[in-house]
Protein backbone atom coordinates (compact mmCIF):
# COMPACT_ATOMS: atom_id res chain seq x y z
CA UNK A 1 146.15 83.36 177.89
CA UNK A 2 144.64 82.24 181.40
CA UNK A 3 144.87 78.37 179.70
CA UNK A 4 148.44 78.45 179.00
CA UNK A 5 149.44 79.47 182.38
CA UNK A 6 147.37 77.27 184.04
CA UNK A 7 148.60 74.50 181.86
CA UNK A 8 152.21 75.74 182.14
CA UNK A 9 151.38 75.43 186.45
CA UNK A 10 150.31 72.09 185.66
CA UNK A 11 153.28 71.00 183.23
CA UNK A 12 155.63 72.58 184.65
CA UNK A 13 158.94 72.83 182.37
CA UNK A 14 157.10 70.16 179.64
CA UNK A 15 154.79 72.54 178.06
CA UNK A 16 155.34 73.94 174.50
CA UNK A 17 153.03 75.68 173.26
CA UNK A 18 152.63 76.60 169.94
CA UNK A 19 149.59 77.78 167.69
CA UNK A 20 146.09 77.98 169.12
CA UNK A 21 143.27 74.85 170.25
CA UNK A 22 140.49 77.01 169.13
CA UNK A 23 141.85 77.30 165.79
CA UNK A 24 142.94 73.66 165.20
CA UNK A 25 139.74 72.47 166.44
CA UNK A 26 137.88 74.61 163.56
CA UNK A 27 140.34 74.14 161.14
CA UNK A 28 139.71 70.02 161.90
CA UNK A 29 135.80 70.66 162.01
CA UNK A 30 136.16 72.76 158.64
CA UNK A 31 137.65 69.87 157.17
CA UNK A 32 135.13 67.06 158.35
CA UNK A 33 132.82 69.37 156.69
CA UNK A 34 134.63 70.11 153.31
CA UNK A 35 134.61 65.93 153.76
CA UNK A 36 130.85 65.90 153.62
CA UNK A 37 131.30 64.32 156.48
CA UNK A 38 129.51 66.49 159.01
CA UNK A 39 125.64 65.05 159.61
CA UNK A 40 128.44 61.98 160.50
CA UNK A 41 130.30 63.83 162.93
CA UNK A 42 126.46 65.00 164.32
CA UNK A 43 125.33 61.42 164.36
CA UNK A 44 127.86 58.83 164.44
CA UNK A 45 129.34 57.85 168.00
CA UNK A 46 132.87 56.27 166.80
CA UNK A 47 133.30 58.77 163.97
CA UNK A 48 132.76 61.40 166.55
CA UNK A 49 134.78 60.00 169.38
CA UNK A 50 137.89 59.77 166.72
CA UNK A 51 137.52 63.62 165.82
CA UNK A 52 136.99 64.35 169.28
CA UNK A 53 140.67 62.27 169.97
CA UNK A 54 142.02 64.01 167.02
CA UNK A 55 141.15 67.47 168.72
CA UNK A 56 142.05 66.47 172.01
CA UNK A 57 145.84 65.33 170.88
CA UNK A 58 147.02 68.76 170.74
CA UNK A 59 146.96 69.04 174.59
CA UNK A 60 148.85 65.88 174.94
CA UNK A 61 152.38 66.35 176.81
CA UNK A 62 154.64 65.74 174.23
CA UNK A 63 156.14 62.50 176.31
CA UNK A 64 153.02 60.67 176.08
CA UNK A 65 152.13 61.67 172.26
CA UNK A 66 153.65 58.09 171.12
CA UNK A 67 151.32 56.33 172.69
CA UNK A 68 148.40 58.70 172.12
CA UNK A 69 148.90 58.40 168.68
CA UNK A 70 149.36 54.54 168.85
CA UNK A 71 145.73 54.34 169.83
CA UNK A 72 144.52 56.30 167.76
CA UNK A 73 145.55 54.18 164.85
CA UNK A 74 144.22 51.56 166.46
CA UNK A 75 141.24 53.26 167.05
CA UNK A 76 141.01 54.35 163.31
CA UNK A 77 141.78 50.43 161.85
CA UNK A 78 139.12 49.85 164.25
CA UNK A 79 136.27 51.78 162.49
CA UNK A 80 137.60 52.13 159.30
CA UNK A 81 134.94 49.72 157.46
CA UNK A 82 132.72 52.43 158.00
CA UNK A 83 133.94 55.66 156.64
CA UNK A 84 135.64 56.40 153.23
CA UNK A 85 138.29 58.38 154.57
């Protein structure tokens, strides 16, 4: 709880919260590994620097989420030649 009021000082009246970072972030790390994808995540700069983007987007203020979200797809054309995702 000390998070959300220090991002709520921060954001002032633009922070929604809803559901819970630790649990998205394993729930996005369980899936890289039901992928078989995790030695890749352990080894793999890019592939790790877009999963670390993907878990950082839910702490995004919601008026900057277009753009966030812009570069990630850039991001992911970017690299996509190497994964089979």
């Amino acid at each position: 709880m000390a998070i959300r009021g220090a991002l709520e000082a921060v954001f002032t009246h633009n922070f929604l919260h809803k559901g819970c970072y630790f649990h998205y972030a394993q729930a996005l790390m369980k899936k890289v590994g039901e992928m078989g994808m995790k030695d890749t995540y352990n080894e793999d700069i890019p592939f790790n620097e877009y999963i670390r983007k993907l878990k950082i987007l839910a702490m995004v203020p919601q008026r900057a989420l277009g753009k966030c979200l812009e570069h990630l797809l850039d991001f992911r054309r970017a690299i996509a030649f190497l994964y089979p995702f």
